[in-house]
N, C-alpha and C. Protein backbone atom coordinates (compact mmCIF):
# COMPACT_ATOMS: atom_id res chain seq x y z
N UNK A 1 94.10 66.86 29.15
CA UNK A 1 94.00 66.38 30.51
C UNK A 1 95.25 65.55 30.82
N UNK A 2 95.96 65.85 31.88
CA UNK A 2 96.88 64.96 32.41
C UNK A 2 96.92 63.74 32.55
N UNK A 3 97.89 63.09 32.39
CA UNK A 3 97.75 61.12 32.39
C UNK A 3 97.17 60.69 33.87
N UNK A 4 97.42 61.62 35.09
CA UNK A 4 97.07 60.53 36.36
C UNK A 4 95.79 61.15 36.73
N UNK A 5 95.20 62.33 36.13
CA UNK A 5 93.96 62.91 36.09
C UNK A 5 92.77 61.98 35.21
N UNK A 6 93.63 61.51 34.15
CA UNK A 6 92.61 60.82 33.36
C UNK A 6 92.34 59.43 33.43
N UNK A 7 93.55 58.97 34.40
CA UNK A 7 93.22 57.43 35.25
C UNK A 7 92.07 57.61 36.39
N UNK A 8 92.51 59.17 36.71
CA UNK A 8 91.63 59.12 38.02
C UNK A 8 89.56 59.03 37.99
N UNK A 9 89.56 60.10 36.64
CA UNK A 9 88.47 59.92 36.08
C UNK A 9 88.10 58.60 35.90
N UNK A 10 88.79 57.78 35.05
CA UNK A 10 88.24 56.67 34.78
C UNK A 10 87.84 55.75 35.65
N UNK A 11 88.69 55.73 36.66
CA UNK A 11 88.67 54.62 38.05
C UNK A 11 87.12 55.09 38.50
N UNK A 12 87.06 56.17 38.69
CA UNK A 12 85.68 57.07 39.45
C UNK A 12 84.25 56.83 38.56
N UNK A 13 84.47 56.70 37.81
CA UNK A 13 83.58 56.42 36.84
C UNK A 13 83.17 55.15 36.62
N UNK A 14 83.30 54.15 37.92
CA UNK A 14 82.66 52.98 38.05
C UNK A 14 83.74 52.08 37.33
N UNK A 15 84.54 51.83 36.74
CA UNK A 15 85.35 51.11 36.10
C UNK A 15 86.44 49.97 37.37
N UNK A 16 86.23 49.33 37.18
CA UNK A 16 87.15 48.45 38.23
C UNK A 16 88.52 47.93 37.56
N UNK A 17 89.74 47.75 38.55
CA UNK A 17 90.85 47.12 38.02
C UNK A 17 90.85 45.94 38.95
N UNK A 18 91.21 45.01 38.24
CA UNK A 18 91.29 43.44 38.59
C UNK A 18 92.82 42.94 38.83
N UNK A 19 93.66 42.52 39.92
CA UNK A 19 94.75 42.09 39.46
C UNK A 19 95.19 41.12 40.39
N UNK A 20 95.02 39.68 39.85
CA UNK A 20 94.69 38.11 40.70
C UNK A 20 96.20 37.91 41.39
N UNK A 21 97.32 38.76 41.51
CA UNK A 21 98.74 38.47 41.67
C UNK A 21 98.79 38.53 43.26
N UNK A 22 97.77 38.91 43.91
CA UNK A 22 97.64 39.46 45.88
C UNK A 22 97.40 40.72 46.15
N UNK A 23 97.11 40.65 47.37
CA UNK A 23 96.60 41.87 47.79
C UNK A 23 97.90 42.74 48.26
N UNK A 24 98.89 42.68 48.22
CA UNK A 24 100.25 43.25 48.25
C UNK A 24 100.90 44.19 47.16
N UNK A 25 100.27 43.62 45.87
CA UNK A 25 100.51 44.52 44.65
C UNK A 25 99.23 45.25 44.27
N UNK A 26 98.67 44.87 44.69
CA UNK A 26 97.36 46.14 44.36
C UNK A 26 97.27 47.06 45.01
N UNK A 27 97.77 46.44 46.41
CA UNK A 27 97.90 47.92 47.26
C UNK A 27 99.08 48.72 47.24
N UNK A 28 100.25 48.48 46.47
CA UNK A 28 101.35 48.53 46.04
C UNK A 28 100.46 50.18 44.32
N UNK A 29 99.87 49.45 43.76
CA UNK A 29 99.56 50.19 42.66
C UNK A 29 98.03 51.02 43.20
N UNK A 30 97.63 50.68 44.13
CA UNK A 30 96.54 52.10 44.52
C UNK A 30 97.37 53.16 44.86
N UNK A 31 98.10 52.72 45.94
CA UNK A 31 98.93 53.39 46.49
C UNK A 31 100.22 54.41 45.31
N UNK A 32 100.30 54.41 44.35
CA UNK A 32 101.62 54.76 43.86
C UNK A 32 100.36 55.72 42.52
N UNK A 33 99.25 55.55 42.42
CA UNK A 33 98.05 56.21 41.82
C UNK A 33 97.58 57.28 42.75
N UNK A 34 97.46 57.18 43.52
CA UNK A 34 97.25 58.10 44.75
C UNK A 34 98.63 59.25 44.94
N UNK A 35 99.48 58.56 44.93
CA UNK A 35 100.59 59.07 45.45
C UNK A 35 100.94 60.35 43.81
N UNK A 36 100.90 59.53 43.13
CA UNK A 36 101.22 60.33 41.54
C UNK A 36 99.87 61.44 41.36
N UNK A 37 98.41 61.41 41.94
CA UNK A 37 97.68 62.51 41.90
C UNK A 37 98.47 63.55 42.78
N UNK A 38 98.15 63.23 44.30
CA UNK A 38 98.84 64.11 44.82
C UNK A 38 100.36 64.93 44.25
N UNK A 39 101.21 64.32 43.64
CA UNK A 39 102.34 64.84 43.00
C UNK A 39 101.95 65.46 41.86
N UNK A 40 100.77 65.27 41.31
CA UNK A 40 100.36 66.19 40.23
C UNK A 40 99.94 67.53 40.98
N UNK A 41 98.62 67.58 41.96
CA UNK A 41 98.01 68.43 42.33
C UNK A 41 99.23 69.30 43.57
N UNK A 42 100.33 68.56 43.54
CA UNK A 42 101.38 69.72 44.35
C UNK A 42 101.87 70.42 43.56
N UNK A 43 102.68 69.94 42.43
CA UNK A 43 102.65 70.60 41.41
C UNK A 43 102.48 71.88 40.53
N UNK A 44 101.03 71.41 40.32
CA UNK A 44 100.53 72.63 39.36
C UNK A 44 100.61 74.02 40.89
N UNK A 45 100.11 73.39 42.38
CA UNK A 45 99.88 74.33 43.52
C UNK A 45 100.99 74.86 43.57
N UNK A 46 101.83 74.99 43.51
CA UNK A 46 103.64 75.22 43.57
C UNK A 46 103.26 76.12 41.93
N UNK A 47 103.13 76.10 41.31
CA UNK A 47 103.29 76.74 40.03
C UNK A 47 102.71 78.39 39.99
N UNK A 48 101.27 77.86 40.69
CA UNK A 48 100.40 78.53 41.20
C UNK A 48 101.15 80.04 41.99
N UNK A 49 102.29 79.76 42.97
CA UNK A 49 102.15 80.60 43.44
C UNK A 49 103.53 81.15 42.50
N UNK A 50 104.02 80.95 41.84
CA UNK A 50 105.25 81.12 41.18
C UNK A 50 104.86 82.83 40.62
N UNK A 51 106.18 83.78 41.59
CA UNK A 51 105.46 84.81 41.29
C UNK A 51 105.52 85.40 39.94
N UNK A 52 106.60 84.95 39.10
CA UNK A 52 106.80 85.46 37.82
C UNK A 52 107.29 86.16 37.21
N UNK A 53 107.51 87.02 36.28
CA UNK A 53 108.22 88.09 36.21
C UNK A 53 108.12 89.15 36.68
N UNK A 54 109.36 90.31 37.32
CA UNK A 54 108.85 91.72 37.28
C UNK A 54 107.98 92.52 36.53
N UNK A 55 107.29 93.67 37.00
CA UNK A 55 106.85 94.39 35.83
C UNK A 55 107.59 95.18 35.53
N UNK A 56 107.54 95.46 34.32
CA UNK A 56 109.07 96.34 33.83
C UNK A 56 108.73 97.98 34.03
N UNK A 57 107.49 98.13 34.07
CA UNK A 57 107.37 99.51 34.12
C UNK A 57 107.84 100.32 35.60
N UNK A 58 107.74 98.90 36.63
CA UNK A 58 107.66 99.65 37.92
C UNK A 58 109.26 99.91 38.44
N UNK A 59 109.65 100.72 39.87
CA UNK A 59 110.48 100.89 40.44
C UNK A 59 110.09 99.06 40.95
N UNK A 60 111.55 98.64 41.34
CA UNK A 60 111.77 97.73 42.53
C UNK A 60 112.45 98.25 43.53
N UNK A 61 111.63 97.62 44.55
CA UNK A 61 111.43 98.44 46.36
C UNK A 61 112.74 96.80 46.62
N UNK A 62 113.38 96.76 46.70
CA UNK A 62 113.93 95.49 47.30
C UNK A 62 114.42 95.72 49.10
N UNK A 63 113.49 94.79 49.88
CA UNK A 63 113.82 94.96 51.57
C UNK A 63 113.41 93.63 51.70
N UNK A 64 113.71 93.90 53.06
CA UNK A 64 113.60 92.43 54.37
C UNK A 64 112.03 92.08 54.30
N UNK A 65 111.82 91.03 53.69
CA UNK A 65 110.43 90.53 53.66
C UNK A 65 109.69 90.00 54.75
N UNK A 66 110.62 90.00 55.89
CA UNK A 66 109.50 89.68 57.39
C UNK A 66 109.17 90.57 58.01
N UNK A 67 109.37 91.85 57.38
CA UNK A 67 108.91 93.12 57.68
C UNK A 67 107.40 93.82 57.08
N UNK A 68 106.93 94.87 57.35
CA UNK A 68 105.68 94.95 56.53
C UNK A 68 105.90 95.68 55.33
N UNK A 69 105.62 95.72 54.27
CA UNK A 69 106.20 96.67 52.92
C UNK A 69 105.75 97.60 52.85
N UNK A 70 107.28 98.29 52.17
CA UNK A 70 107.16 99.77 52.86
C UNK A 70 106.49 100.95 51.52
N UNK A 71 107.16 100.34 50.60
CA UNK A 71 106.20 101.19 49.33
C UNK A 71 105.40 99.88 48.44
N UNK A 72 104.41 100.11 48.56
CA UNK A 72 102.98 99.08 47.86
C UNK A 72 103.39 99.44 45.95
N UNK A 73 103.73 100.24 46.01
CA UNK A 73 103.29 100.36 44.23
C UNK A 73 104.48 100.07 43.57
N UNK A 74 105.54 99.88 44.05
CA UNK A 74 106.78 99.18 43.57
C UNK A 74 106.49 97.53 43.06
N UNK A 75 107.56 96.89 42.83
CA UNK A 75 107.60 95.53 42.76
C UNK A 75 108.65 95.33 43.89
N UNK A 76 107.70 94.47 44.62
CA UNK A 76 108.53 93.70 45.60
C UNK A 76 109.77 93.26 45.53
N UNK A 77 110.89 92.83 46.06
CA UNK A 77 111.89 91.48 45.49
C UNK A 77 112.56 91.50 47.09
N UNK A 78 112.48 91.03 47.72
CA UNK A 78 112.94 90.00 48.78
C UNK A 78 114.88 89.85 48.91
N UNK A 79 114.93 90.15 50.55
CA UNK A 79 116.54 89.93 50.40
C UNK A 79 116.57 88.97 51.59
């Protein structure tokens, strides 16, 4: 499990953080906990769509991708 996944669990799980220094640095460190999930969960989403390698067996169809594709059983590749 990831480090800001496994803070996040813990926080959720009824656990409180205490920190007597003001309300300026705590909201300083919710805030930068929050901010580091989201940068996790963009992340892996970005990875997600990462298309990956060609397949080696296929032809590549390479065209204008704001167009509709013109042979399906190729591998795509974008100009």
């Amino acid at each position: 499990m990831k480090p800001v996944a496994t803070l996040l669990l813990v926080l959720a799980a009824g656990c409180t953080v205490h920190i007597d220094t003001g309300r300026d640095l705590g909201a300083a460190l919710g805030l930068a906990i929050v901010g580091g999930a989201i940068y996790d969960y963009e992340t892996e989403r970005r990875g997600a769509r990462d298309p990956g390698e060609l397949a080696p067996g296929r032809r590549v169809n390479e065209q204008d991708c704001t167009r509709p594709i013109e042979d399906p059983s190729a591998n795509l590749k974008c100009r």
